[in-house]
Protein backbone atom coordinates (compact mmCIF):
# COMPACT_ATOMS: atom_id res chain seq x y z
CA UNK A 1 -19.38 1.77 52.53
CA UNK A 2 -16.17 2.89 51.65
CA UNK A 3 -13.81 4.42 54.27
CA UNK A 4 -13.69 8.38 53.84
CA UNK A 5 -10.78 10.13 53.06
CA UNK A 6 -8.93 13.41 53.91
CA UNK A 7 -10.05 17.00 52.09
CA UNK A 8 -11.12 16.51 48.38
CA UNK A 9 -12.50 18.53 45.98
CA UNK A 10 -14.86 17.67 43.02
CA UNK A 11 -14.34 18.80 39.08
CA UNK A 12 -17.30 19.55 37.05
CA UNK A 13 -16.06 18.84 33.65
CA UNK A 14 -18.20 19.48 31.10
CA UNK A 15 -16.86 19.05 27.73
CA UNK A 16 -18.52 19.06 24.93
CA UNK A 17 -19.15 15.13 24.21
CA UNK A 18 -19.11 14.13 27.38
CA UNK A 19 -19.58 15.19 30.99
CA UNK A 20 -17.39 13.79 34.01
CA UNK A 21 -17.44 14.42 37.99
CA UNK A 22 -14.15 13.81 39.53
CA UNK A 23 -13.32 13.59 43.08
CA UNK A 24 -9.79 14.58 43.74
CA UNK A 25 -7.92 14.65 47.01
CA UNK A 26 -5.59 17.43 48.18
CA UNK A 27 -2.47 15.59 46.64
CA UNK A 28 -3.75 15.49 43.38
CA UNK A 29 -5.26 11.85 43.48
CA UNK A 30 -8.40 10.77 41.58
CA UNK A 31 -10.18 8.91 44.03
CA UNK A 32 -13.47 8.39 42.00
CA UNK A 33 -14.51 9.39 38.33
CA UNK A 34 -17.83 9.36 36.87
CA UNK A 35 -19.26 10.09 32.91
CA UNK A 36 -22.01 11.00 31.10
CA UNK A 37 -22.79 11.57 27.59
CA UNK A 38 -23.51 15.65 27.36
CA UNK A 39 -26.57 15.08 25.18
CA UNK A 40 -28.38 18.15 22.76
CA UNK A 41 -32.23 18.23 23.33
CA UNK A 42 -34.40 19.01 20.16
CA UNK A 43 -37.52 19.72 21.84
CA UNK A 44 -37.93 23.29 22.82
CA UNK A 45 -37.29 26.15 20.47
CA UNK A 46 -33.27 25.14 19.38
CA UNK A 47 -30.99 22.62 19.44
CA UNK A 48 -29.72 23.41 23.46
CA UNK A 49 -27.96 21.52 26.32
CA UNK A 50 -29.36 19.27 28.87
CA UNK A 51 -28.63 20.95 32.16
CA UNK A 52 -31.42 19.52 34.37
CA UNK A 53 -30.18 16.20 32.74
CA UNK A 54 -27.08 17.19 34.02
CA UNK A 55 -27.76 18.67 37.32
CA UNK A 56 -29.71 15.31 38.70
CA UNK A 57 -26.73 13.69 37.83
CA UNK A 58 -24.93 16.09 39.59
CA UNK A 59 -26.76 15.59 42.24
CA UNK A 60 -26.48 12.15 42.59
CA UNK A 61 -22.98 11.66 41.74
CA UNK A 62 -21.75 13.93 44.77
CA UNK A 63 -24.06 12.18 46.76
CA UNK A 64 -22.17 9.10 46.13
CA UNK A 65 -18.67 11.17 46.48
CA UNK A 66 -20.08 12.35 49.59
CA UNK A 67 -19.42 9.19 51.52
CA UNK A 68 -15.26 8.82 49.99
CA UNK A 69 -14.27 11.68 51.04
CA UNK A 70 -14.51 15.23 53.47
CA UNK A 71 -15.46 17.59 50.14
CA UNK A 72 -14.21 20.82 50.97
CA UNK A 73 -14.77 22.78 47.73
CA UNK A 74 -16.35 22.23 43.90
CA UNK A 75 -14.75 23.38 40.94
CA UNK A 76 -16.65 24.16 37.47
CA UNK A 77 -14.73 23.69 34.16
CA UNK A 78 -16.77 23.95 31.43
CA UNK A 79 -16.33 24.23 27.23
CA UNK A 80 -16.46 27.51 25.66
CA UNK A 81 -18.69 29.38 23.35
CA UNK A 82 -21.60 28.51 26.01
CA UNK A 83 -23.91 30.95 28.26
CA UNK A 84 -27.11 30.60 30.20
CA UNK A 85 -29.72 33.73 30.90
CA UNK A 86 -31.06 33.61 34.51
CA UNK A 87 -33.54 35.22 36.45
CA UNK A 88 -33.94 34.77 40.16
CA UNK A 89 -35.57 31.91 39.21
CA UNK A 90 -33.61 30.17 37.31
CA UNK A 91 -33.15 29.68 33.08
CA UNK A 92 -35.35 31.95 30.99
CA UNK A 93 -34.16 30.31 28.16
CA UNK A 94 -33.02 26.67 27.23
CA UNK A 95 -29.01 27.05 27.00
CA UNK A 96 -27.79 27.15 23.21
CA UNK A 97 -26.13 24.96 21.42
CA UNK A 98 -22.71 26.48 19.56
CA UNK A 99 -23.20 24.13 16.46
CA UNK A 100 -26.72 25.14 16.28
CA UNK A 101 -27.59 27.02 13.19
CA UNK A 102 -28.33 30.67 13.98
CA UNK A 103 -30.63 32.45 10.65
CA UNK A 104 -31.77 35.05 9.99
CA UNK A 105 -28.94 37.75 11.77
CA UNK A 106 -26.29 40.02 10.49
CA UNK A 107 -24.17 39.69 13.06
CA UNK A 108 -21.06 40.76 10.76
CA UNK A 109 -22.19 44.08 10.75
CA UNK A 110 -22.61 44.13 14.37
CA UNK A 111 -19.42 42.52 15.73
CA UNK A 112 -16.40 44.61 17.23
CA UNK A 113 -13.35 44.37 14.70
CA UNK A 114 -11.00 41.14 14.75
CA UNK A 115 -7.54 43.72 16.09
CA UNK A 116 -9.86 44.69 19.22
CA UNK A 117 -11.02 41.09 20.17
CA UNK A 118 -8.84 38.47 18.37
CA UNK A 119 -12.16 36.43 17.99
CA UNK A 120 -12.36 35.15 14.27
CA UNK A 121 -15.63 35.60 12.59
CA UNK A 122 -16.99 31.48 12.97
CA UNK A 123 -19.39 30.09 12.17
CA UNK A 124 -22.97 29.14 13.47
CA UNK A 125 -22.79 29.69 17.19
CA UNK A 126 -19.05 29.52 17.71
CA UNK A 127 -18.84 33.48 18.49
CA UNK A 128 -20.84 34.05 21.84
CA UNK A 129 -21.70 37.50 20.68
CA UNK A 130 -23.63 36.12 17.22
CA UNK A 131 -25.99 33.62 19.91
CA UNK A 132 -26.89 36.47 22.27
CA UNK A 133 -27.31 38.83 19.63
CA UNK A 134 -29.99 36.04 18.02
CA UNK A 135 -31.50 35.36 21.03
CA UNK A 136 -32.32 39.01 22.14
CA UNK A 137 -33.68 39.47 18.20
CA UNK A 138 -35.38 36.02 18.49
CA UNK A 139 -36.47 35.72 22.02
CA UNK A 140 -37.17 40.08 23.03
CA UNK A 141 -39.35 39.17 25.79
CA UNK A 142 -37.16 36.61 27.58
CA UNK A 143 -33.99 38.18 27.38
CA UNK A 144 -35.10 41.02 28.39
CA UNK A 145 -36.36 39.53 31.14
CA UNK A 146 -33.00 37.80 32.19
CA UNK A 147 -31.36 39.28 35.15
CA UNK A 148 -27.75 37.85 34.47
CA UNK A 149 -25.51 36.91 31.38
CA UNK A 150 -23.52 34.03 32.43
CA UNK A 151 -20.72 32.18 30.74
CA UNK A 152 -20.99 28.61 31.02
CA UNK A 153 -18.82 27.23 34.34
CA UNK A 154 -20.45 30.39 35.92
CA UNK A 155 -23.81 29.32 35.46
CA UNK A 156 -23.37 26.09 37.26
CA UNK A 157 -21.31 27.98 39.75
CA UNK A 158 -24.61 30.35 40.38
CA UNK A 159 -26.63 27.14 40.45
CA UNK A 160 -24.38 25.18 43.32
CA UNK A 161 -24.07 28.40 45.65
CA UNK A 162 -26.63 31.07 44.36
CA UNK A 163 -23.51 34.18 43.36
CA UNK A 164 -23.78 35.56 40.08
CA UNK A 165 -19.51 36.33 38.39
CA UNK A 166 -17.83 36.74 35.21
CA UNK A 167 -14.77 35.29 34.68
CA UNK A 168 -11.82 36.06 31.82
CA UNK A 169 -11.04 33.20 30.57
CA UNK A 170 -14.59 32.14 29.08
CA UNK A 171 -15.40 36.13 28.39
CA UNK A 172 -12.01 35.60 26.17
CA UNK A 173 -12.47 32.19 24.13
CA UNK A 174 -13.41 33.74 20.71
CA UNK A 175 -17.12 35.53 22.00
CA UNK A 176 -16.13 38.98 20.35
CA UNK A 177 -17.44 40.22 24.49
CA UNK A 178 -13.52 40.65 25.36
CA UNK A 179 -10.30 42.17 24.43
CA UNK A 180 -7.18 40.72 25.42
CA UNK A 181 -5.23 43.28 24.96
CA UNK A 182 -7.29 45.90 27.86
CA UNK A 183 -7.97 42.61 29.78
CA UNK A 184 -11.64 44.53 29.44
CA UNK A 185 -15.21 44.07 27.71
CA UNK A 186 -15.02 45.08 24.12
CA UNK A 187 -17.65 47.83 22.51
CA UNK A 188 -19.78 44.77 21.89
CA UNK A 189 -21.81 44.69 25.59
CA UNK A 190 -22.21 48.29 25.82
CA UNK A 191 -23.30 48.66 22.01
CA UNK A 192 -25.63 46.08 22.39
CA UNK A 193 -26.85 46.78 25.76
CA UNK A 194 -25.68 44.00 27.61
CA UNK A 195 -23.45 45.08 30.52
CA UNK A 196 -25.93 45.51 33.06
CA UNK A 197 -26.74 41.72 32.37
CA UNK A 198 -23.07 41.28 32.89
CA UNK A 199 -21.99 40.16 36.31
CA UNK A 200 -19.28 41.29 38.63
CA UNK A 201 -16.10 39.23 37.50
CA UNK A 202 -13.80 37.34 39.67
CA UNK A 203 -10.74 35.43 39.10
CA UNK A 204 -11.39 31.92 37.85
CA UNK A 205 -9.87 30.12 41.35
CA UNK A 206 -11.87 32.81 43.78
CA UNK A 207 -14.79 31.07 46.13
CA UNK A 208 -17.55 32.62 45.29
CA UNK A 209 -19.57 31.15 48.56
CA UNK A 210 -20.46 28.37 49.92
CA UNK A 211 -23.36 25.73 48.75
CA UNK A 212 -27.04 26.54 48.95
CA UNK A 213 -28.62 24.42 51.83
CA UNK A 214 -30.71 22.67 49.33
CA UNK A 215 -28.00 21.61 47.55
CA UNK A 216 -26.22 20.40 50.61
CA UNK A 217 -29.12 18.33 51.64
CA UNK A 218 -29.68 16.97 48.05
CA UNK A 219 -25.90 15.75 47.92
CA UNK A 220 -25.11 14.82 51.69
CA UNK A 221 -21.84 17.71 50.94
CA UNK A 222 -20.79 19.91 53.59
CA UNK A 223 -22.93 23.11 54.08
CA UNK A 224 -19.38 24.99 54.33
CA UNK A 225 -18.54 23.21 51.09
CA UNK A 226 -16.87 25.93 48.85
CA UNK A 227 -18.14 26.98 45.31
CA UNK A 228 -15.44 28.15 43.03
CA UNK A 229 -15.96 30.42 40.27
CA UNK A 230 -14.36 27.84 37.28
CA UNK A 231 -12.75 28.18 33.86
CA UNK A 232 -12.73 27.38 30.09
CA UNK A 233 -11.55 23.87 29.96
CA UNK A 234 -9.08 24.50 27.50
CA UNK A 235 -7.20 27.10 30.03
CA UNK A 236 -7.99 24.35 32.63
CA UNK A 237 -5.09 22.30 30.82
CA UNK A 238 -2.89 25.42 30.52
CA UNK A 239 -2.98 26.23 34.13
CA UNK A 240 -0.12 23.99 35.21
CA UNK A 241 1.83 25.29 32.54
CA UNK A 242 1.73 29.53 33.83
CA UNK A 243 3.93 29.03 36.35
CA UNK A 244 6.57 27.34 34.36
CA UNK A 245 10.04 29.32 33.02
CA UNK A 246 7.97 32.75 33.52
CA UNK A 247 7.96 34.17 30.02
CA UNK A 248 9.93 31.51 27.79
CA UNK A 249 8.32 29.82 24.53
CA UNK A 250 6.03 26.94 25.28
CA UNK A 251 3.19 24.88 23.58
CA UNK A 252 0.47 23.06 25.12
CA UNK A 253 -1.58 21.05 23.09
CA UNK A 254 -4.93 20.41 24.40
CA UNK A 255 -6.79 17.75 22.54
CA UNK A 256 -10.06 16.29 22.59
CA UNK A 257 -13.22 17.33 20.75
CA UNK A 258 -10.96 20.22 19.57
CA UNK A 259 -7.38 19.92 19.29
CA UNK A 260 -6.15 23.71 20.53
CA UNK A 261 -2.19 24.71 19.92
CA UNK A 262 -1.76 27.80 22.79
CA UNK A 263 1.62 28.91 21.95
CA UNK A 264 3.43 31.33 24.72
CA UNK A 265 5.34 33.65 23.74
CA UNK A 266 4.38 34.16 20.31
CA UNK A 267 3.33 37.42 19.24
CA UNK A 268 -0.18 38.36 18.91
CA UNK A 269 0.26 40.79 15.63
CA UNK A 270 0.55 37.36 13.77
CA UNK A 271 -2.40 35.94 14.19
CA UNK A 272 -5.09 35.90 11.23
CA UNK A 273 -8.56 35.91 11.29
CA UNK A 274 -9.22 33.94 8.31
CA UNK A 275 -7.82 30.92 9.78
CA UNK A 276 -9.04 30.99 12.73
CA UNK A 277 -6.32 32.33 14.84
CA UNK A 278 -7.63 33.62 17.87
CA UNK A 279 -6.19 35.01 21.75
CA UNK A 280 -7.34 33.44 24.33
CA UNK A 281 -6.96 34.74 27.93
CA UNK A 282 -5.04 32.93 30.68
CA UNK A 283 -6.35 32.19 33.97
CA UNK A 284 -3.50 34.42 35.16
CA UNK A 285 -5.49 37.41 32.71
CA UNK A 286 -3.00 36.81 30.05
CA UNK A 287 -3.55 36.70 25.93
CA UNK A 288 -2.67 33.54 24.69
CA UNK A 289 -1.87 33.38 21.33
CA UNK A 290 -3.83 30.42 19.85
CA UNK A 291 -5.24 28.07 16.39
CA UNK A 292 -7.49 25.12 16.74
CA UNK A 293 -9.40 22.26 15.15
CA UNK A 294 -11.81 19.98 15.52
CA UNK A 295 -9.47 17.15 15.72
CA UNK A 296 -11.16 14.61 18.17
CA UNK A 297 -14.32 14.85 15.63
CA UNK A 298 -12.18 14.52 12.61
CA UNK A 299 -10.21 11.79 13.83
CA UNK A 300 -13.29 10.01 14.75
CA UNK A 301 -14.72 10.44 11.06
CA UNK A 302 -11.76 9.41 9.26
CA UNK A 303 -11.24 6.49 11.56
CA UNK A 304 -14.85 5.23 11.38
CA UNK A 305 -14.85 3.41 14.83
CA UNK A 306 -12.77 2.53 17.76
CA UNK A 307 -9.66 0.77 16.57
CA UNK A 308 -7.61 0.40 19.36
CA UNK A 309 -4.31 1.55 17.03
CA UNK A 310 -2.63 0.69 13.64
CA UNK A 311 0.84 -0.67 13.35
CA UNK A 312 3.90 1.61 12.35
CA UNK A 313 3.64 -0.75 8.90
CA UNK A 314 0.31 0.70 8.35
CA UNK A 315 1.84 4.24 8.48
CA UNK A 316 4.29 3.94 6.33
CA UNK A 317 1.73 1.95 3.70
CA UNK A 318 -0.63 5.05 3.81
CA UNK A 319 2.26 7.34 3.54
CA UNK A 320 4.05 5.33 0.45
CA UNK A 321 0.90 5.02 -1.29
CA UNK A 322 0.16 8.58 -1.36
CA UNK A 323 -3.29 8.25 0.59
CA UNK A 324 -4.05 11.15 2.37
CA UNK A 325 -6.73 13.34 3.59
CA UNK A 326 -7.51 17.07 3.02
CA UNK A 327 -8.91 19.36 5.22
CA UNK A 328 -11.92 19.43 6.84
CA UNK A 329 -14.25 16.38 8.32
CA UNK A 330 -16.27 18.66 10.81
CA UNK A 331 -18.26 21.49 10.33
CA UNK A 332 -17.12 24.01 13.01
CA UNK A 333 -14.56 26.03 13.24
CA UNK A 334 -10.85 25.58 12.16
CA UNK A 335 -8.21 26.90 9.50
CA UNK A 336 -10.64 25.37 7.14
CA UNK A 337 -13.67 25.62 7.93
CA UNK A 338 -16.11 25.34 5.08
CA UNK A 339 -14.01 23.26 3.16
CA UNK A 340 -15.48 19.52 2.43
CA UNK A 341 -12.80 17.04 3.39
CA UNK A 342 -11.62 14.66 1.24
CA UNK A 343 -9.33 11.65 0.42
CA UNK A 344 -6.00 11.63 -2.10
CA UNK A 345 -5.25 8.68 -3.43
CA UNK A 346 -5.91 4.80 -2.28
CA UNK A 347 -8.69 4.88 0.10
CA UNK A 348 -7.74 2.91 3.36
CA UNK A 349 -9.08 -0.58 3.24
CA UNK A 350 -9.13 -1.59 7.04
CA UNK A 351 -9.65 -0.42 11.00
CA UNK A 352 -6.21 -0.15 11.10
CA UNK A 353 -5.49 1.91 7.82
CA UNK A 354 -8.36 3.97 8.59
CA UNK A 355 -6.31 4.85 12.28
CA UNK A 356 -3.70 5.50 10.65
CA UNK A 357 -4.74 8.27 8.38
CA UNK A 358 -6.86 9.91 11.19
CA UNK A 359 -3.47 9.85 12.99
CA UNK A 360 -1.30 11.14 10.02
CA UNK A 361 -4.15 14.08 9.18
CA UNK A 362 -4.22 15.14 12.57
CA UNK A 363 -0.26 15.30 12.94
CA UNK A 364 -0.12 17.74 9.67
CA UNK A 365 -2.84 19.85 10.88
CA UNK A 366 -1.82 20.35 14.04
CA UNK A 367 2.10 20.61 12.48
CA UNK A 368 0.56 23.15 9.98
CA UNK A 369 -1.29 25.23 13.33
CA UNK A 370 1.90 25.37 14.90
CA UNK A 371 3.86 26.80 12.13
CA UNK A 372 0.95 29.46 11.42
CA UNK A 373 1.23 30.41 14.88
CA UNK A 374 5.39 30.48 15.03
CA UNK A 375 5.00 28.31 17.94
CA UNK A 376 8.25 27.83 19.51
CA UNK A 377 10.03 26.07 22.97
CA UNK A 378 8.94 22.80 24.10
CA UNK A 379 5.44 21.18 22.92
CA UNK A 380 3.44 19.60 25.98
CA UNK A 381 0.24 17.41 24.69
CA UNK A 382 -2.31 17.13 26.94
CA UNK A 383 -5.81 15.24 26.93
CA UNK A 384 -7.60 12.35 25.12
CA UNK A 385 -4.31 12.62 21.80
CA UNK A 386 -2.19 10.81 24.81
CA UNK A 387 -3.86 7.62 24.18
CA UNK A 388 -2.39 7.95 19.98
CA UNK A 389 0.84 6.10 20.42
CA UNK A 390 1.99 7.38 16.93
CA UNK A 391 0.80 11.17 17.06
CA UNK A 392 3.30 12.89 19.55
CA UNK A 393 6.02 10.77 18.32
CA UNK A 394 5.36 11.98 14.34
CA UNK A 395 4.48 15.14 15.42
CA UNK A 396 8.32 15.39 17.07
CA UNK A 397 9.46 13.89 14.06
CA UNK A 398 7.92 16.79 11.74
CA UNK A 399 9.49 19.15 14.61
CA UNK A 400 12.83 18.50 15.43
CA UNK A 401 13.86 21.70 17.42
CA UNK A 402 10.90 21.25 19.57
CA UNK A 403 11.07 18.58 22.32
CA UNK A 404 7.86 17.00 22.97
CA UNK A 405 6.07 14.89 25.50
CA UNK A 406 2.73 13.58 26.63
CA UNK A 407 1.00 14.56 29.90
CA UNK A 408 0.40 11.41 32.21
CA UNK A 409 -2.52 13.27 33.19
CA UNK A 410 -4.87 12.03 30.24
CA UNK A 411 -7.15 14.92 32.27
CA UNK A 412 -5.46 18.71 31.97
CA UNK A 413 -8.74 19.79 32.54
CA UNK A 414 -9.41 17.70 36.12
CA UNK A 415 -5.59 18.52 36.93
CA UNK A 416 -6.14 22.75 36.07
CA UNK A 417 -9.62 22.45 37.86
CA UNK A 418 -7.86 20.96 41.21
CA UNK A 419 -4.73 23.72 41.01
CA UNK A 420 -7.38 26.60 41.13
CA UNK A 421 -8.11 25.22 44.85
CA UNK A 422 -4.40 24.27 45.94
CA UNK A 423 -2.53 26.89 44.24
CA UNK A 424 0.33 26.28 46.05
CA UNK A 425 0.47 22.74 45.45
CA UNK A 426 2.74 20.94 42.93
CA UNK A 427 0.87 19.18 40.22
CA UNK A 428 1.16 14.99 40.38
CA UNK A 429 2.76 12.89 37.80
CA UNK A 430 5.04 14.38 34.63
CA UNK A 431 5.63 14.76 31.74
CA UNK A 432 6.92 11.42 29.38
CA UNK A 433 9.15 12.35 26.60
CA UNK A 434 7.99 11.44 23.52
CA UNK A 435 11.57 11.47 20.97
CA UNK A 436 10.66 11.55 16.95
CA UNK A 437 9.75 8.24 15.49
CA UNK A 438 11.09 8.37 11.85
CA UNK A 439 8.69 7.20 9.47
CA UNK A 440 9.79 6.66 6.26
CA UNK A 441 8.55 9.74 3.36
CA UNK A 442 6.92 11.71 6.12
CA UNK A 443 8.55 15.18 5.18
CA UNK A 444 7.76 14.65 1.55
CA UNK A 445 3.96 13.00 2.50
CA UNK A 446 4.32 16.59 4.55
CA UNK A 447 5.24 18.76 1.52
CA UNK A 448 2.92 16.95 -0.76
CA UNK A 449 -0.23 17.61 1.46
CA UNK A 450 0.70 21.40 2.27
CA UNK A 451 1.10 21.87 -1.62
CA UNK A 452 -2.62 20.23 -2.28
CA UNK A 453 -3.71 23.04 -0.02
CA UNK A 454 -1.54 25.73 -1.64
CA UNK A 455 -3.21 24.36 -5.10
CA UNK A 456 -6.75 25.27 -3.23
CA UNK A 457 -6.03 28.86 -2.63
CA UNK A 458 -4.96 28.26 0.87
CA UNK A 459 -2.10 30.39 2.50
CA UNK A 460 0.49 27.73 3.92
CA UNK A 461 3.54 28.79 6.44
CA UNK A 462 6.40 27.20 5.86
CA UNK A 463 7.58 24.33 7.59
CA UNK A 464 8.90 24.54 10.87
């Protein structure tokens, strides 16, 4: 057995491809790490998660943590767009799947106006407010059986320690149930009789009790083990950021399954709904002013595999030949959603070729969010886009006023999770300065590929 350490605290990270426990001591060290595919289940009445899958896992995981380390405290951080109805009991209905499709509703006519929520009308269940609204139509009897509404880190919060909360930051990521501006519910809840299903809310870092003694026994963890209330993942990775040069322009780049541009300090008045502009809410309770993609699924569709990386000669082939790809490879959400994606010009014809214009389409679309949102002040990228030698780099080089540099935390999410326990503490490792990487016909590739769109109807910013 390994020796135990000093106080720790385990991440529940559940994003939405994968799953991963992390045990994390009070300096900021990752002492153990463990993943899981987050698998949909077909076989009940939708597409929906796997949460028992998840919560033997769980279970097992810690128990193994539970001989590194003294645990003093668990964190969730979960994806957004996500919510489980409870009884005492437990689930009354299998959680929902966001990219499940959702007939049969008019949720348009039912949904607060964009200038109250800064949620963007999206499609299948990417608006929180469209799934509950099916599921009450769908499912009468069950929901209104359900006792509590809870966002997604809440509800394995509830499940570790037993206390129902509602927190901001997942109330705020595009459900249509928030508005930024009042820091309050919208007129959604109340119009559609939700708010007594809605509990109390607490800020994402406050303990919300301490494990049930089940749960304790199950995973060998301290009975005074502390259950936090958790956070959206992507405001996990903006968390080290809020204390930073208090009110000057800064980007953080969160990338993974989505690729999300949160821009401080740009105004909120800009942001448009039909391009999927949204605000977020800070774990501080602060709009965010914000544009995503699905860039990790893009990427992975254009690349068609693994490659490790392409060579700088392979950019610059792609880029002199004119091959490039239009907008969009994935089906939810994003500036272009509906859109079928396409490729201009020579088609690549290797691993490597194929890297590189994944790596080239996801440097213009997040160059393009950037612009759209006036994004301004340095550009911070955090998450699984740090392993892309060539995107921060080209991004820079598209972006000259903005300096910009890779997290060495390939985690914002584990690093966000661990700061909501030891506020006080100074986050490990830095930032590494990525300078521009010139690449030969990039700001004409650039111009060429933002006037395709403008040819398809699409408003384009101009450069920044």
């Amino acid at each position: 057995m390994q020796a135990r350490t000093g106080d720790a605290l385990i991440v529940l990270d559940i994003g939405k491809t994968n799953v991963k426990l992390a045990l994390v001591d009070a300096s900021g060290r990752c002492i153990a790490e463990q993943r899981r595919p987050n698998a949909i289940l077909n076989d009940g009445p939708y597409p929906h998660h796997d949460v028992e899958g998840i919560w033997q896992w769980l279970l097992a995981t810690c128990r193994s943590f539970a001989t590194q380390a003294q645990v003093s405290a668990i964190v969730p951080v979960t994806h957004g767009a996500t919510a489980a109805l409870v009884d005492d009991a437990g689930l009354v209905l299998p959680v929902l799947d966001y990219e499940a499709a959702l007939p049969g509703l008019d949720y348009a006519s039912l949904r607060p106006a964009y200038a109250e929520t800064y949620s963007p009308l999206l499609p299948a269940g990417l608006n929180l407010g469209r799934q509950l609204a099916w599921l009450q139509a769908r499912h009468p009897e069950a929901f209104a059986r359900s006792r509590h509404i809870l966002m997604y880190p809440q509800y394995w919060a509830w499940r570790l320690c037993g206390v129902a909360a509602g927190e901001a930051t997942s109330l705020g990521c595009h459900t249509d149930l928030w508005d930024p501006v009042r820091q309050a519910y919208s007129s959604l809840p109340a119009r559609m009789g939700w708010l007594d299903k809605l509990p109390p809310l607490a800020a994402p870092s406050a303990s919300l009790g301490t494990l049930r003694p089940d749960v304790a026994q199950a995973t060998g963890l301290p009975p005074a083990c502390q259950v936090l209330c958790g956070i959206h993942d992507s405001n996990a990775s903006l968390v080290r950021y809020l204390g930073l040069d208090a009110g000057a322009p800064r980007t953080v780049l969160s990338t993974g399954t989505w690729v999300i541009a949160a821009a401080f300090g740009s105004a909120l008045d800009g942001l448009r709904e039909d391009a999927d502009m949204l605000a977020n809410t800070s774990a501080l309770g602060q709009p965010v002013a914000c544009m995503r993609f699905m860039g990790g699924r893009e990427f992975a569709a254009l690349a068609g595999g693994q490659p490790a990386t392409c060579s700088y000669l392979q950019l610059e082939q792609m880029v002199a030949r004119g091959s490039m790809a239009l907008p969009c490879f994935a089906e939810s959400g994003g500036p272009f959603a509906g859109r079928v994606g396409r490729i201009e010009g020579p088609a690549p014809g290797d691993a490597g070729e194929r890297f590189a214009l994944a790596t080239l389409y996801c440097v213009l679309m997040t160059d393009y969010c950037l612009d759209a949102l006036g994004a301004r002040g340095p550009i911070t990228v955090e998450g699984s886009f740090t392993a892309n030698p060539w995107f921060g780099p080209l991004l820079a080089g598209l972006r000259p006023r903005q300096a910009l540099s890779y997290s060495d935390d390939a985690s914002g999410t584990t690093c966000g999770g661990w700061l909501l326990r030891y506020r006080d503490a100074t986050p490990p490792g830095a930032s590494v300065p990525k300078p521009p990487r010139a690449l030969a016909g990039l700001d004409a590739y650039r111009a060429k590929w933002r006037e395709a769109l403008q040819q398809a109807g699409v408003p384009v910013a101009a450069a920044g």
